[in-house]
Protein backbone atom coordinates (compact mmCIF):
# COMPACT_ATOMS: atom_id res chain seq x y z
CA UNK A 1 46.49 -10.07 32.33
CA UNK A 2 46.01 -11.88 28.42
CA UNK A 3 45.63 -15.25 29.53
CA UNK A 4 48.39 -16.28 26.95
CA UNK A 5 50.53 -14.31 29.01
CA UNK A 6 49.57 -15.87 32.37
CA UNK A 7 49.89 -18.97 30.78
CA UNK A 8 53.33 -18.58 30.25
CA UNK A 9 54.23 -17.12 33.54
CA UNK A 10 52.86 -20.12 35.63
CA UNK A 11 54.60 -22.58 32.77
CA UNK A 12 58.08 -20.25 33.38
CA UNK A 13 57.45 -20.46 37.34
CA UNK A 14 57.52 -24.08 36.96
CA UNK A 15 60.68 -24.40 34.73
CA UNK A 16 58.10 -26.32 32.10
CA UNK A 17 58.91 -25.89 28.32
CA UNK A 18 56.42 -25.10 26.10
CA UNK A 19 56.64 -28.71 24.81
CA UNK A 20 56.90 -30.40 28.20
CA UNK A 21 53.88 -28.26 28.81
CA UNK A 22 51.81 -29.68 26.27
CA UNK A 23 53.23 -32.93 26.87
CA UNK A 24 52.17 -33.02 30.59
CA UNK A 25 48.57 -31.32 29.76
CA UNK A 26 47.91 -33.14 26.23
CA UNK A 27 47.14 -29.65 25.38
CA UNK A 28 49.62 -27.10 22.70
CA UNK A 29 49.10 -23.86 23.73
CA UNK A 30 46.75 -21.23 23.45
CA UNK A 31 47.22 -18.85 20.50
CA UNK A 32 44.95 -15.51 19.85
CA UNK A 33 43.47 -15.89 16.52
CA UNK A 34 44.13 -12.41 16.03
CA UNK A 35 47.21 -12.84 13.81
CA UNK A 36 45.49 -15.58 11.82
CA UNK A 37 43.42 -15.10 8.83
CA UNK A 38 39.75 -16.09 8.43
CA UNK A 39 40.07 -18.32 5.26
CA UNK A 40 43.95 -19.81 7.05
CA UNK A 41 43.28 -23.01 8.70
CA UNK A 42 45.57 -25.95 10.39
CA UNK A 43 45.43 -29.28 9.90
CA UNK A 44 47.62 -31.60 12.60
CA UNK A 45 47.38 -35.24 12.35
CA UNK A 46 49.46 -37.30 15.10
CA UNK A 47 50.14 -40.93 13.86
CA UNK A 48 51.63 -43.22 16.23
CA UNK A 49 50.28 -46.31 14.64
CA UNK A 50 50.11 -47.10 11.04
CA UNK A 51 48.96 -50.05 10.65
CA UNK A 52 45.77 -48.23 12.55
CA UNK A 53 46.16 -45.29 10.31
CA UNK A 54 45.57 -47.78 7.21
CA UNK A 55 43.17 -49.27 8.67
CA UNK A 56 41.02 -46.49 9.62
CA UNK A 57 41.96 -44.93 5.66
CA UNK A 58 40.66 -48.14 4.47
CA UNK A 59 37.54 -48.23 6.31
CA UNK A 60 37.13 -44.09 5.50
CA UNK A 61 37.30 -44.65 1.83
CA UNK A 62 35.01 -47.95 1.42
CA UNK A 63 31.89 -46.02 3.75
CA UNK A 64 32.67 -42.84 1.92
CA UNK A 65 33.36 -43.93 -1.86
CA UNK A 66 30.52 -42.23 -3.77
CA UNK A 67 31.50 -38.86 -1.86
CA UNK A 68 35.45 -38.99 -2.44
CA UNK A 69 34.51 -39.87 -6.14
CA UNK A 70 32.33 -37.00 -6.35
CA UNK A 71 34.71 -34.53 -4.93
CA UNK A 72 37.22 -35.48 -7.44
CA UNK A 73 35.13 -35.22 -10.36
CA UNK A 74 34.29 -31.78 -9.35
CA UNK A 75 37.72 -30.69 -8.51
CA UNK A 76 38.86 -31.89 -12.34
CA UNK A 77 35.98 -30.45 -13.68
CA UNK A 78 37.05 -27.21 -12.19
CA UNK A 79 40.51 -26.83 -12.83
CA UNK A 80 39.88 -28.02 -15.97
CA UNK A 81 36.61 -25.99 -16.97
CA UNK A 82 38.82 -23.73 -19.89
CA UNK A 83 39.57 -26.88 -21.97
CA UNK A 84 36.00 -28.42 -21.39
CA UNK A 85 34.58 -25.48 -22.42
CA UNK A 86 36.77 -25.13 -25.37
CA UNK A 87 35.85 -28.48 -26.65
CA UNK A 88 32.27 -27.63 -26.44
CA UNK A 89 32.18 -24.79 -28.33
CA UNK A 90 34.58 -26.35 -31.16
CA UNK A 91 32.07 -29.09 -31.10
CA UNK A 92 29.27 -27.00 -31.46
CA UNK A 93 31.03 -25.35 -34.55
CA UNK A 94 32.43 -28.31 -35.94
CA UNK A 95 35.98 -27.67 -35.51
């Protein structure tokens, strides 16, 4: 038996919900990756304290500055490489 499938046959057996199940394990269930795609991805984050959450944000950002800035600049230069490029070469011919 899929274990997916046995899962859900004890959790039925017990009368647990697929939320109280996760709930009582600290576990969501197990899903085959078959019907995801390699490049698909999820991204869960559970806040149940904010002030925490802005703390740890704070503290993220001031060790990891240089890095964040970095990213960004590559990311604009990126998605803006067409007009960058443009104004180089209208430079170059003194446009």
């Amino acid at each position: 038996m899929e274990f997916g499938a046995r899962v859900k046959e004890i959790r039925t057996s017990l009368n647990y919900s697929q939320k109280e199940l996760s709930e009582q394990t600290g576990l969501s269930e197990y899903s085959t990756t078959a019907d995801t795609k390699p490049y698909e991805f999820n991204f869960t984050i559970k806040i149940t304290d904010m002030n925490q959450f802005i703390t740890d944000l704070k503290t993220l950002v001031k060790n990891n500055w240089k890095l964040i800035l970095w990213i960004i600049l590559i990311v604009s230069f990126i998605s803006n490489y067409d007009q960058i490029k443009a104004g180089f070469i209208d430079g170059w011919n003194n446009k």
